[in-house]
Every structure is written in C-alpha cells, then in structure tokens.
C-alpha atoms as a PDB file:
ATOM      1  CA  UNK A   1      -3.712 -12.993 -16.186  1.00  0.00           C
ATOM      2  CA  UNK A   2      -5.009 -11.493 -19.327  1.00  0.00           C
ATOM      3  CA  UNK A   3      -8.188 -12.924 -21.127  1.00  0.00           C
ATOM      4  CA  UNK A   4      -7.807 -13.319 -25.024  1.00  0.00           C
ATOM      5  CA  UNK A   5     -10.932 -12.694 -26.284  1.00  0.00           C
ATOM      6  CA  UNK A   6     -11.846 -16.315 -28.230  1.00  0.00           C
ATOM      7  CA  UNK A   7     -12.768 -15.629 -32.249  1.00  0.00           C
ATOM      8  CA  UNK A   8     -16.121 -16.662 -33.187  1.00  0.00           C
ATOM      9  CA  UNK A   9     -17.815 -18.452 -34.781  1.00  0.00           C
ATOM     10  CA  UNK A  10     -18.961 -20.671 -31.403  1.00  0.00           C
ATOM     11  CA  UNK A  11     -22.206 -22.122 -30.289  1.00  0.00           C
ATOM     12  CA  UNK A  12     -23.242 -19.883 -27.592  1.00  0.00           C
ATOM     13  CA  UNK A  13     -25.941 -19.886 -24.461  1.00  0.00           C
ATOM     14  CA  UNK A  14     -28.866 -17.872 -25.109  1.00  0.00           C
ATOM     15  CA  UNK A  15     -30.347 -15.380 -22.889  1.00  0.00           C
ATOM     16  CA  UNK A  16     -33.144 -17.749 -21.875  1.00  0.00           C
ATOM     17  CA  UNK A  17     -30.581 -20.603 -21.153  1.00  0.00           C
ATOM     18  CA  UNK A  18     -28.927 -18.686 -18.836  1.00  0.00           C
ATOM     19  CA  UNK A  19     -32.270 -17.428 -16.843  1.00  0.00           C
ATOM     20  CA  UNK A  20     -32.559 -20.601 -14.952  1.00  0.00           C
ATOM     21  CA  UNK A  21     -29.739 -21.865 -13.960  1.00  0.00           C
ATOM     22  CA  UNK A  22     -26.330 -19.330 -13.162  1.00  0.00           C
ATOM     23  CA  UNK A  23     -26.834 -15.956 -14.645  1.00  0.00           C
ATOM     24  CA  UNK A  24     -26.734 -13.728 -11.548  1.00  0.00           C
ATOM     25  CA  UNK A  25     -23.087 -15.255 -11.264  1.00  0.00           C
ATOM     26  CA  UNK A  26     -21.942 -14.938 -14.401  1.00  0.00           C
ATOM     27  CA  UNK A  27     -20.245 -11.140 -15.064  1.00  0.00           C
ATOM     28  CA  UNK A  28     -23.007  -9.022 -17.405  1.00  0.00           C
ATOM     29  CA  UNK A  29     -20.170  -8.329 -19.223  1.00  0.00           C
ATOM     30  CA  UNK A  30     -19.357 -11.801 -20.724  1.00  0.00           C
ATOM     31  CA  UNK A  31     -23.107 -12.822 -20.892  1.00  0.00           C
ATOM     32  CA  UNK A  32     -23.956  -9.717 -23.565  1.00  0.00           C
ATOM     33  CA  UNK A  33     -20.304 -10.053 -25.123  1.00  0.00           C
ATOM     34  CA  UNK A  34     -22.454 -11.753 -28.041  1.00  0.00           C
ATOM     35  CA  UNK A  35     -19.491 -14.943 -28.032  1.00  0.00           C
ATOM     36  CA  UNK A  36     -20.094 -16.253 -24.685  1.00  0.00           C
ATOM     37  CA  UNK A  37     -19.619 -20.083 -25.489  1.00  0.00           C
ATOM     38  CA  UNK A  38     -19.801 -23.260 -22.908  1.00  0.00           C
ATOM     39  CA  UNK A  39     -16.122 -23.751 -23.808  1.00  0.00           C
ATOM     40  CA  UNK A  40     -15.604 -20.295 -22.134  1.00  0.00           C
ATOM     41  CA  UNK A  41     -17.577 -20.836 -19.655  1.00  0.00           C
ATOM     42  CA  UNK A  42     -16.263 -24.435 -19.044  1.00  0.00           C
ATOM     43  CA  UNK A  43     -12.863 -22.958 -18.309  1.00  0.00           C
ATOM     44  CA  UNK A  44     -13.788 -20.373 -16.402  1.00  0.00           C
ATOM     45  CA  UNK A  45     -15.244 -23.042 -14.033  1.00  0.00           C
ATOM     46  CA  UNK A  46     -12.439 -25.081 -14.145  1.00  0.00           C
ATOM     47  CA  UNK A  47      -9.992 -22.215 -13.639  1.00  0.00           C
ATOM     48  CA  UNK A  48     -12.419 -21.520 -10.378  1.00  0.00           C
ATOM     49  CA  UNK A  49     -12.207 -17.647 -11.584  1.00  0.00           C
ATOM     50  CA  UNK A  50     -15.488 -17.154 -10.168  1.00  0.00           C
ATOM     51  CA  UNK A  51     -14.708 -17.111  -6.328  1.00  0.00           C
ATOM     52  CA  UNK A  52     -17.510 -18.539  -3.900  1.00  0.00           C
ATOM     53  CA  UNK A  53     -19.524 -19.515  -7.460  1.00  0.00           C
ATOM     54  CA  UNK A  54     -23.080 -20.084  -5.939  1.00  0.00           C
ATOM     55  CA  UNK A  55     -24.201 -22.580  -8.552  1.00  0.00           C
ATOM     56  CA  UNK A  56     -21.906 -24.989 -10.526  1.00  0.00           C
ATOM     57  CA  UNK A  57     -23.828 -27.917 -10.245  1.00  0.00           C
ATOM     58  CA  UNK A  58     -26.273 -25.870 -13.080  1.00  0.00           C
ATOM     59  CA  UNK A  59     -23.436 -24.492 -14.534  1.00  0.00           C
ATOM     60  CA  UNK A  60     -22.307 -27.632 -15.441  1.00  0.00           C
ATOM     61  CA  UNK A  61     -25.865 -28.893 -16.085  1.00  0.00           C
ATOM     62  CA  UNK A  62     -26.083 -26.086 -18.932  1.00  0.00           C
ATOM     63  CA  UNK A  63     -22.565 -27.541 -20.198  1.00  0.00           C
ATOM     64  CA  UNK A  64     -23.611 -30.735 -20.703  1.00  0.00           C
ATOM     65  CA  UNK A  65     -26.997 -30.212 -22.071  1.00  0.00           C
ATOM     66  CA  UNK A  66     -25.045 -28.085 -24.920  1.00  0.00           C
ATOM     67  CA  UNK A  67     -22.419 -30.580 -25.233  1.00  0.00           C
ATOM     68  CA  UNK A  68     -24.664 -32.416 -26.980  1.00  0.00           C
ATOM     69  CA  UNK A  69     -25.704 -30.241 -29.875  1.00  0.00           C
ATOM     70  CA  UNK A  70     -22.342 -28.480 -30.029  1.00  0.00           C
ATOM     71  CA  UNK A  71     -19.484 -31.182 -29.552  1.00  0.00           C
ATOM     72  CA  UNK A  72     -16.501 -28.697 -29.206  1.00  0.00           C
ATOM     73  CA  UNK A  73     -13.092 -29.998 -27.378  1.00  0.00           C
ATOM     74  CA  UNK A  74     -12.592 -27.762 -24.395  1.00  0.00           C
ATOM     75  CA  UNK A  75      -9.762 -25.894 -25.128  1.00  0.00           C
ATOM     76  CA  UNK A  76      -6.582 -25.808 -23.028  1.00  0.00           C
ATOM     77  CA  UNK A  77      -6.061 -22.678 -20.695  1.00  0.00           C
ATOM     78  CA  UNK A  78      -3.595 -20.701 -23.418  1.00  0.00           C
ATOM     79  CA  UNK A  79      -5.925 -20.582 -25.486  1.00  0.00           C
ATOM     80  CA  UNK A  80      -8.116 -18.108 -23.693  1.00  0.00           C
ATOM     81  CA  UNK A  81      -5.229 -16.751 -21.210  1.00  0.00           C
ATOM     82  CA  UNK A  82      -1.601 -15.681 -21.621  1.00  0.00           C
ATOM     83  CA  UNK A  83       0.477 -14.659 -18.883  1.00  0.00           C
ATOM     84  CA  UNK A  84       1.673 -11.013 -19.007  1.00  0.00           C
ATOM     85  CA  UNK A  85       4.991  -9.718 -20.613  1.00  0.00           C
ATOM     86  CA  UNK A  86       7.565  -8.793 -18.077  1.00  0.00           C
ATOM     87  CA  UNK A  87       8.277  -5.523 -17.908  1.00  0.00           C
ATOM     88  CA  UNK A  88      11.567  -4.346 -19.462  1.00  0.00           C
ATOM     89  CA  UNK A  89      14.622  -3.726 -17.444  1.00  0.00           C
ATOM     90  CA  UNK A  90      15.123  -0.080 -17.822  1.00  0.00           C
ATOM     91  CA  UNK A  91      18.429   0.097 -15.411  1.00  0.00           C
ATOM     92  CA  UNK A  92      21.015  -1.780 -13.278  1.00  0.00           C
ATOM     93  CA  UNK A  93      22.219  -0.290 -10.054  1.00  0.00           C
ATOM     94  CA  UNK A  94      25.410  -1.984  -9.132  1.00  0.00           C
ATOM     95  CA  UNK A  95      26.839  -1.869  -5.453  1.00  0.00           C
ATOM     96  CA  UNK A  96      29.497  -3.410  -3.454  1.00  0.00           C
ATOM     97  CA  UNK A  97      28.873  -6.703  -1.253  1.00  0.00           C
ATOM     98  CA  UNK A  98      32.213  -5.684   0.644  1.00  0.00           C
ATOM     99  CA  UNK A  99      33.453  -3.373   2.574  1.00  0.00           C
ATOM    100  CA  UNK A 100      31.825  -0.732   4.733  1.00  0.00           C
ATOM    101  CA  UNK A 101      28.196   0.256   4.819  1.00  0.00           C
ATOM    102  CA  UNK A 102      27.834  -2.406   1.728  1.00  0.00           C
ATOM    103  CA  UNK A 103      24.575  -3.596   3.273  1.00  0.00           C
ATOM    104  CA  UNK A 104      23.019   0.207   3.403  1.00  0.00           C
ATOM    105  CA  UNK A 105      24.216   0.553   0.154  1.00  0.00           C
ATOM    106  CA  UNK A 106      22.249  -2.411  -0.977  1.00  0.00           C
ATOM    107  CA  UNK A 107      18.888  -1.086   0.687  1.00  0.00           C
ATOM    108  CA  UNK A 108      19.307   2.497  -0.820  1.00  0.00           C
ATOM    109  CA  UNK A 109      19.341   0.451  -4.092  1.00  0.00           C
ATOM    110  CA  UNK A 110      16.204  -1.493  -3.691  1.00  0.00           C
ATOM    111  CA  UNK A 111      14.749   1.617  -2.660  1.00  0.00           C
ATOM    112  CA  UNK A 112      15.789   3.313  -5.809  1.00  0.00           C
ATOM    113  CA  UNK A 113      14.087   0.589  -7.744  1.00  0.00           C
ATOM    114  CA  UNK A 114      10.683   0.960  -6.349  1.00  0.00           C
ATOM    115  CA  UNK A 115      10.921   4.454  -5.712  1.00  0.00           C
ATOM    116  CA  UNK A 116      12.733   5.778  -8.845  1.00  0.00           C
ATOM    117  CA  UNK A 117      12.401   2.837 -11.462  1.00  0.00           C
ATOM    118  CA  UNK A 118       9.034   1.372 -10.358  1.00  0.00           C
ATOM    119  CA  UNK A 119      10.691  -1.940 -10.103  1.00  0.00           C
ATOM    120  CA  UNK A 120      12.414  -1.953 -13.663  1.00  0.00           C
ATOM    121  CA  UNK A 121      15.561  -2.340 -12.194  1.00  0.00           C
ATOM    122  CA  UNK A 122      18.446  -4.842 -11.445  1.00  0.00           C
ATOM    123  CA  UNK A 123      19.959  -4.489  -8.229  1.00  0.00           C
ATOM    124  CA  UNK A 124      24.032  -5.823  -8.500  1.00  0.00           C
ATOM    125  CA  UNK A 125      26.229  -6.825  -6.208  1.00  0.00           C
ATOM    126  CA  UNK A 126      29.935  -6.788  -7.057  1.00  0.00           C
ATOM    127  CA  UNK A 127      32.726  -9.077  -5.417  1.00  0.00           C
ATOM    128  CA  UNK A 128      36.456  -8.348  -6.587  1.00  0.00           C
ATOM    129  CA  UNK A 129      39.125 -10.879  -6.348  1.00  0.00           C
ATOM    130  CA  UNK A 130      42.132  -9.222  -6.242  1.00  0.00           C
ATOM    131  CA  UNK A 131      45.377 -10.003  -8.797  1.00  0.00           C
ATOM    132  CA  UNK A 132      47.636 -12.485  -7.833  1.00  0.00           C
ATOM    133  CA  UNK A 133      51.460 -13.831  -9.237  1.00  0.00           C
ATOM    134  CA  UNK A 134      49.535 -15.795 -11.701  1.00  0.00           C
ATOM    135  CA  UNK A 135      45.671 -13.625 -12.360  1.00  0.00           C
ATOM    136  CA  UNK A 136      44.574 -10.582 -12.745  1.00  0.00           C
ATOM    137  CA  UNK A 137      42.006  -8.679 -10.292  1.00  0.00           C
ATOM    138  CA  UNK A 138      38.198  -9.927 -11.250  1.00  0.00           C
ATOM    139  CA  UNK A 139      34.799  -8.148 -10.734  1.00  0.00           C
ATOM    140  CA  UNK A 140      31.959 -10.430 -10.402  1.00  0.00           C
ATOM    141  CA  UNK A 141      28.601  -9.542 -10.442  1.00  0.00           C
ATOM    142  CA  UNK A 142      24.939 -11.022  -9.528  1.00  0.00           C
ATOM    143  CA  UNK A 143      22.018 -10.076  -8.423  1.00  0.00           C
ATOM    144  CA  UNK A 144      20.977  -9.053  -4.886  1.00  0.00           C
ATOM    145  CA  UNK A 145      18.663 -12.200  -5.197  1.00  0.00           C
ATOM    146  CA  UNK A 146      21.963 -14.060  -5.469  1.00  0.00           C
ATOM    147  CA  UNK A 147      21.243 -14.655  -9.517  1.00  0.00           C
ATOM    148  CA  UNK A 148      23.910 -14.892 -12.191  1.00  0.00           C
ATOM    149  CA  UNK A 149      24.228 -12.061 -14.130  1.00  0.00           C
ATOM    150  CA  UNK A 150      25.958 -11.143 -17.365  1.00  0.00           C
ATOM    151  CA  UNK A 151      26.299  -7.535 -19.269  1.00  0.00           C
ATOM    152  CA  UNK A 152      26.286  -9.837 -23.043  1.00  0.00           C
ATOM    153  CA  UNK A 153      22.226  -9.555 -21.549  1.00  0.00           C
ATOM    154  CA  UNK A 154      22.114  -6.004 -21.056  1.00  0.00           C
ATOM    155  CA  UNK A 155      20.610  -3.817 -23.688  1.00  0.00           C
ATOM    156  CA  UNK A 156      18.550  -0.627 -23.615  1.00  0.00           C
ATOM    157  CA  UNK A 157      18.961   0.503 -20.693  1.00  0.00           C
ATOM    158  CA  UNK A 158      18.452   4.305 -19.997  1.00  0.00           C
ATOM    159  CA  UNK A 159      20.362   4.011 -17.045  1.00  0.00           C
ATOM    160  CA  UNK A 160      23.464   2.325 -15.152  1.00  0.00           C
ATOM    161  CA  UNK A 161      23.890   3.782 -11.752  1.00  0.00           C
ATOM    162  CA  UNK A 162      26.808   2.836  -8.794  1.00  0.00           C
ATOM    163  CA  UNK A 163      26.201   3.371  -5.188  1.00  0.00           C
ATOM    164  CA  UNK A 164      29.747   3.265  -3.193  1.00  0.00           C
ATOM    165  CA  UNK A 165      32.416   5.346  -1.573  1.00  0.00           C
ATOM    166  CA  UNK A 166      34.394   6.632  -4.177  1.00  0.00           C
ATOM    167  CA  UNK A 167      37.261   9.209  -5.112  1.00  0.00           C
ATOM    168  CA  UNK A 168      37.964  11.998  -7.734  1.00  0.00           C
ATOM    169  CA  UNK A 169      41.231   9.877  -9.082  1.00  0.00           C
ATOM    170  CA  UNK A 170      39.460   6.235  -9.192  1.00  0.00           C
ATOM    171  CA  UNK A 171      35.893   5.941  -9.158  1.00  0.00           C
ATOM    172  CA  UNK A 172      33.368   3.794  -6.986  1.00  0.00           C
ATOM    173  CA  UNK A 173      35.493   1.805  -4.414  1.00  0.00           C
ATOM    174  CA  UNK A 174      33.959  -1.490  -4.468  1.00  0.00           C
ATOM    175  CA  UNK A 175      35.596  -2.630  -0.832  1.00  0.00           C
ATOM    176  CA  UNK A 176      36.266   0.378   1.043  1.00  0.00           C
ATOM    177  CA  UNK A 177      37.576  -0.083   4.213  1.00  0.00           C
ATOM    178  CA  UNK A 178      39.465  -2.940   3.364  1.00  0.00           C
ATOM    179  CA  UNK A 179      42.599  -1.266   2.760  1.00  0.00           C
ATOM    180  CA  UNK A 180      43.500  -1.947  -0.999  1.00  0.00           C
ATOM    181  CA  UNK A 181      43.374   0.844  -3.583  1.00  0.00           C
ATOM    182  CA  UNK A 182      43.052  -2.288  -5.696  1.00  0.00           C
ATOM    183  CA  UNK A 183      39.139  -2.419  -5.176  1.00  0.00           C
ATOM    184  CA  UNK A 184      38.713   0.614  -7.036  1.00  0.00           C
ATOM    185  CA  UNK A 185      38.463  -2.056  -9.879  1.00  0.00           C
ATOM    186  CA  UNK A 186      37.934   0.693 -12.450  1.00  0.00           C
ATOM    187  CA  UNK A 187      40.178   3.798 -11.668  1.00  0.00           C
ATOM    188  CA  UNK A 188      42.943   5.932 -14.070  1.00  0.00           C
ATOM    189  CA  UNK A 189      46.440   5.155 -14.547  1.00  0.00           C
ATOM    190  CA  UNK A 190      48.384   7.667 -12.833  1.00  0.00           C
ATOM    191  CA  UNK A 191      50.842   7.938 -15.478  1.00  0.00           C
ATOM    192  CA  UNK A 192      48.420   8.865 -18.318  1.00  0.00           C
ATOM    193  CA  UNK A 193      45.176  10.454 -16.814  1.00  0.00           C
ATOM    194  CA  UNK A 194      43.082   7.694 -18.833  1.00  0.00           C
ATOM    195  CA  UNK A 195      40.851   5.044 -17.451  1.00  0.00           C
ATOM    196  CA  UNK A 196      43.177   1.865 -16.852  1.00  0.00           C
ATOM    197  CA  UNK A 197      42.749  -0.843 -19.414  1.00  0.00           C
ATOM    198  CA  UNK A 198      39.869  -2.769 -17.254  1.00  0.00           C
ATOM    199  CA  UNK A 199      38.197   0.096 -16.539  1.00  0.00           C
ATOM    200  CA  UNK A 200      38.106   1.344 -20.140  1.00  0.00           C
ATOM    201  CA  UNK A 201      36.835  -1.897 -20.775  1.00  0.00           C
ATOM    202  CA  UNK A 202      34.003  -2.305 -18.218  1.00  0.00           C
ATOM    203  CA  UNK A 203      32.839   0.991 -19.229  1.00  0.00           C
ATOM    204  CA  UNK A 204      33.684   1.349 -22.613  1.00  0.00           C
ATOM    205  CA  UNK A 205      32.204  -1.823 -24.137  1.00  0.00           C
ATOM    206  CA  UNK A 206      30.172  -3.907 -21.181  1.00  0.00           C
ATOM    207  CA  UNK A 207      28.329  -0.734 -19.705  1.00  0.00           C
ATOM    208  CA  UNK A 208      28.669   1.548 -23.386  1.00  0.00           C
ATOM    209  CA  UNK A 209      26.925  -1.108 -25.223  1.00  0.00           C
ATOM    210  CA  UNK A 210      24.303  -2.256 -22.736  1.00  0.00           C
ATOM    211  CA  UNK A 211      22.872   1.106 -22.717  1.00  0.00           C
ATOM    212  CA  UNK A 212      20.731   2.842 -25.161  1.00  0.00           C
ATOM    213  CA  UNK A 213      21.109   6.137 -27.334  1.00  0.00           C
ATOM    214  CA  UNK A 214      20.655   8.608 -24.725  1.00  0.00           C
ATOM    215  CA  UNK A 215      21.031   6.707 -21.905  1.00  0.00           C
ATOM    216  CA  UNK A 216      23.358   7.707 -19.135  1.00  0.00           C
ATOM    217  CA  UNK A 217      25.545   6.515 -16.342  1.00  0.00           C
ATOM    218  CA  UNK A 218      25.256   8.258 -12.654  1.00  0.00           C
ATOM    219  CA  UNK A 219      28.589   7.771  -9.832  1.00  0.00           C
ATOM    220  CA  UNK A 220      26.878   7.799  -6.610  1.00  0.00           C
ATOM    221  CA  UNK A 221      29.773   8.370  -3.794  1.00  0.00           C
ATOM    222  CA  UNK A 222      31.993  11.490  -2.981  1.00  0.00           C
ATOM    223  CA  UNK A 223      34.322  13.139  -5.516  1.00  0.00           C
ATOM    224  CA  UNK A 224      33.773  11.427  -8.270  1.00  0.00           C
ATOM    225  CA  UNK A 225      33.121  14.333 -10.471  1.00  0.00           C
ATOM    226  CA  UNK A 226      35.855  16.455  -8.947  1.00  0.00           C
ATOM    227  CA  UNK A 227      38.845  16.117 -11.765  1.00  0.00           C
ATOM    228  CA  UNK A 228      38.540  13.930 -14.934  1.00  0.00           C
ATOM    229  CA  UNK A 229      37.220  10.423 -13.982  1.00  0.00           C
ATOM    230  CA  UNK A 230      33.297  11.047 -14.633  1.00  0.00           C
ATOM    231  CA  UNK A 231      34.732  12.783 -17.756  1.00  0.00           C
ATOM    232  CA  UNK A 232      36.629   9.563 -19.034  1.00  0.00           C
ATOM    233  CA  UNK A 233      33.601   7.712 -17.967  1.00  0.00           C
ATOM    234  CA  UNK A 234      31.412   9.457 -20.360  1.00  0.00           C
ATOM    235  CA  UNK A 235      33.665   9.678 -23.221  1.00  0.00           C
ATOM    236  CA  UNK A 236      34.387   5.516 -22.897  1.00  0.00           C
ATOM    237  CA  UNK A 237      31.033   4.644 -22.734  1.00  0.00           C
ATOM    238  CA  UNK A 238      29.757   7.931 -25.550  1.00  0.00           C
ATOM    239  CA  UNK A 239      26.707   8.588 -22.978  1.00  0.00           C
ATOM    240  CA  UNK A 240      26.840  11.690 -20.444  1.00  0.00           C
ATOM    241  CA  UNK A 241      27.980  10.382 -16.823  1.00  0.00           C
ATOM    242  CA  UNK A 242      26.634  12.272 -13.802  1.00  0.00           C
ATOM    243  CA  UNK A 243      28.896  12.523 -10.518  1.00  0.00           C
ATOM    244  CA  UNK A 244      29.612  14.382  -7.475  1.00  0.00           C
ATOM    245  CA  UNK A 245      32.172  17.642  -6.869  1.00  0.00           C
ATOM    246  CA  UNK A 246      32.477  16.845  -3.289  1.00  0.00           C
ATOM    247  CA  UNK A 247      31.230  14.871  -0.445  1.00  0.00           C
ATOM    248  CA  UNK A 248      27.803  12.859  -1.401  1.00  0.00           C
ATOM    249  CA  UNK A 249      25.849  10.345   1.343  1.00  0.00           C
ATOM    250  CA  UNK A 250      25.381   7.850  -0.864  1.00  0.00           C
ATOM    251  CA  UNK A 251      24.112   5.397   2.145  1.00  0.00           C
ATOM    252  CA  UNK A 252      21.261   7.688   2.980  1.00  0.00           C
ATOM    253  CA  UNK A 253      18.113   6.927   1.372  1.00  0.00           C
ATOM    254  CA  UNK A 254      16.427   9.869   1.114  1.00  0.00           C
ATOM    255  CA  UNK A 255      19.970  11.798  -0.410  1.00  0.00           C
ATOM    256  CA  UNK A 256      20.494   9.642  -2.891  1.00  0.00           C
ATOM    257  CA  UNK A 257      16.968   9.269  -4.578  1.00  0.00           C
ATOM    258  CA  UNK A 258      16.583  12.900  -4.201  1.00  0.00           C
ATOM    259  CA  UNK A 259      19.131  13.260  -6.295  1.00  0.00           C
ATOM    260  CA  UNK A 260      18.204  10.818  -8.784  1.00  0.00           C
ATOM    261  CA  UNK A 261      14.968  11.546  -9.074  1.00  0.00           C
ATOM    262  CA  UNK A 262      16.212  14.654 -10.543  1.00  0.00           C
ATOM    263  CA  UNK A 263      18.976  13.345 -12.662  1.00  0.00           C
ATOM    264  CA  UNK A 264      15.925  11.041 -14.138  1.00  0.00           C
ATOM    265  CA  UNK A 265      14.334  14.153 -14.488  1.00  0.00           C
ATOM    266  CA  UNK A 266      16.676  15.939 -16.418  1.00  0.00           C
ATOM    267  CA  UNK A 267      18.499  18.299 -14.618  1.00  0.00           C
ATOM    268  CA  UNK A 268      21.546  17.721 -11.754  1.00  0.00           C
ATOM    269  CA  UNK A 269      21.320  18.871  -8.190  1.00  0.00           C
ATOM    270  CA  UNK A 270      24.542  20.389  -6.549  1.00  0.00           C
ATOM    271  CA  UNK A 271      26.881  18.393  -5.771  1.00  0.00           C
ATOM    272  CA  UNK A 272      26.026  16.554  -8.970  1.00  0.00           C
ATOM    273  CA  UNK A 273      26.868  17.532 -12.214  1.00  0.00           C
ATOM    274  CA  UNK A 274      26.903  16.150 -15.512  1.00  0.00           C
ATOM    275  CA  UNK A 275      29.547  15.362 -17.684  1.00  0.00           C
ATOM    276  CA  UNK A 276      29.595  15.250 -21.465  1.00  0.00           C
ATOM    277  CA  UNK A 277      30.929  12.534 -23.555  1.00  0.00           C
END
C-alpha cells in the first residue's frame, strides 16, 4: 500500500515521550518526520504494520495519555493509505480456445505477458460459432481467466497480437484442425482481394480504434504476410501490421517471444516483416 503523508498541523509525540516507552520499534524515519502524530501512530497499530511489535501495551499507553490533551478522531485507513493504481493495459494477445495446439498457444501467451509486457497484458481466448440458415458466424472473446471481455473497453493499446495457425489468403485460423475454412473468422473475399465485411470490421473499427497512434498489430502463425492479408490488415486498422513470409512456430515459446521482443523493439526478424498501412 502507499502511505499519504498526513498534512500538519497535528499534536505530535516528542522525542522524550517516545524514550520510554516504544521508540526502538518505531521506524527513525517516521519518529524525525517532524508530523509523527498518535493518530498515525494509532493506525499503524491497528493496521498491525509493525510485525512482531515488541511493545503495544506502551504504545497504547502513550496514545491515551495524549488523547487527553489532543482529542483528535482517529482517522479511517484512506486517509493515510490508498491502494495503488493498476497498471495500464498496454496489449491484448488473442488466441484460439479450439482447435489444435490451442492450449500451447494459450501458454506462449501468458508467457509473452510476463516476459514481453511485464504483465500489462490481456490474454484472449476466442470461440467462433459458425453461421447457420438463420445467423451469421460469431467470434466471442474473454479472458484466459474466463472474464468477459469487450473491445468498446479497449483503448491505447500499443499492441494487439494473435497467436494461431494461419494462411497467406485468410489470416489466424481460430479452429484449425476442425475442418471449416469458416474459422478463419476474418479472411478476404476471394472475389475482390479485400478483407470480408467481418473482418474489415473486427479490424477496422474494434482493433483500429482500441489501439493508439503508433500502435501496431503482429499475426503470429505461418504465411500470413506472404500475399496481401497483413497488408489489408494494416490499411483497415491505419497502424503497421507485422506477419510472417513463410512457416512460423507460433506454439514454441522461445520462437515466438524472440520474435516479439524484437518487433517491440523496433525492428522485424526474418520471417517477419512489417507491413505499412
């Protein structure tokens, strides 16, 4: 927790007060801080911050023999502590919770967030219900901790980054091994060359505006920078996307934050390369 220094004025110990009864367990630091007050020090007991305290039957002796000439309320515990600010989410790693080697996906992920992101980032899995007669095909997303989890939240983030299989024609495959072109959720319409109209949208406007000036998007899977889909990527969303030429082991941990470690760095490893919105 972190201390708020109280604002004077207050009716502090004096040296001599503090001779006889608990000074040798009270930190030097708060005893000569010139504002050490009983209403301090009466939380600090309370709060049992001083482990194995040697003395509290003096300390709160001392506390009630100033009570008397200095009749202050005890304030409650915010007014001394706060608890820390949560560090900002810098990036969201998104990977597939079907299909083939989804679960070593998912660890290469965590891995990237200590390792690479020193814990600032999301870890998402993805589950796609395909179209029916009467739906269209969904993505849904949540945390790895099983949390709900929306993009309208997302904002600033300098990166977004997908571990999968993928291919050069339609991006991550979020189910590979299943048999269905249709879990490569966000691919290119054969007919045009352009993203499709749900990829253009997932990218375009969920991931585009979640991310911050600068920011940048990185495929992790085979071929995904081979052709024009890493290119349509980073034109949809205006930030550069980074992607593989060829074949990329994108469930081996020590591959894939190799690479990103130097795509946070600022430069692109072969097979990766960057492309250009």
């Amino acid at each position: 927790m972190e201390l708020v220094t109280p604002q004077p004025p207050f009716a502090g110990f004096k040296d001599d007060e503090l001779h006889g009864g608990c000074r040798h367990t009270v930190p030097a630091l708060w005893v000569g801080a010139g504002w050490f007050d009983r209403t301090l020090f009466a939380h600090v007991v309370k709060a049992s911050l001083f482990a194995g305290f040697e003395d509290r039957g003096s300390a709160r002796l001392l506390l009630r023999k100033d009570a008397a000439r200095s009749p202050m309320a005890i304030p409650s515990a915010h007014h001394f502590f706060r608890e820390p600010r949560m560090a900002a989410v810098s990036a969201v790693i998104i990977v597939p919770s079907q299909g083939e080697h989804a679960s070593m996906f998912k660890g290469v992920a965590k891995a990237a967030d200590r390792k690479i992101y020193g814990g600032r980032a999301v870890v998402v899995t993805t589950s796609v219900t395909l179209a029916t007669d009467t739906a269209a095909a969904t993505v849904n997303f949540q945390t790895a901790s099983g949390k709900s989890f929306s993009w309208a939240d997302q904002h600033d983030l300098k990166s977004v980054v997908t571990i999968s299989h993928g291919f050069s024609g339609d991006g991550p495959n979020l189910a590979y091994g299943l048999g269905d072109e249709r879990y490569q959720a966000w691919g290119i319409d054969d007919g045009t060359g352009e993203l499709e109209a749900a990829a253009k949208e997932f990218w375009g406007i969920k991931v585009g505006k979640a991310l911050k000036k600068g920011g940048k998007i990185v495929l992790v899977g085979c071929f995904m920078g081979k052709g024009e889909y890493a290119r349509n990527v980073a034109r949809a969303a205006g930030v550069s996307c980074f992607a593989a030429t060829g074949l990329f082991a994108a469930a081996n941990e020590e591959t894939t934050l190799k690479h990103l470690k130097a795509i946070e760095g600022g430069r692109a490893m072969k097979p990766m390369v960057e492309a250009k919105p």
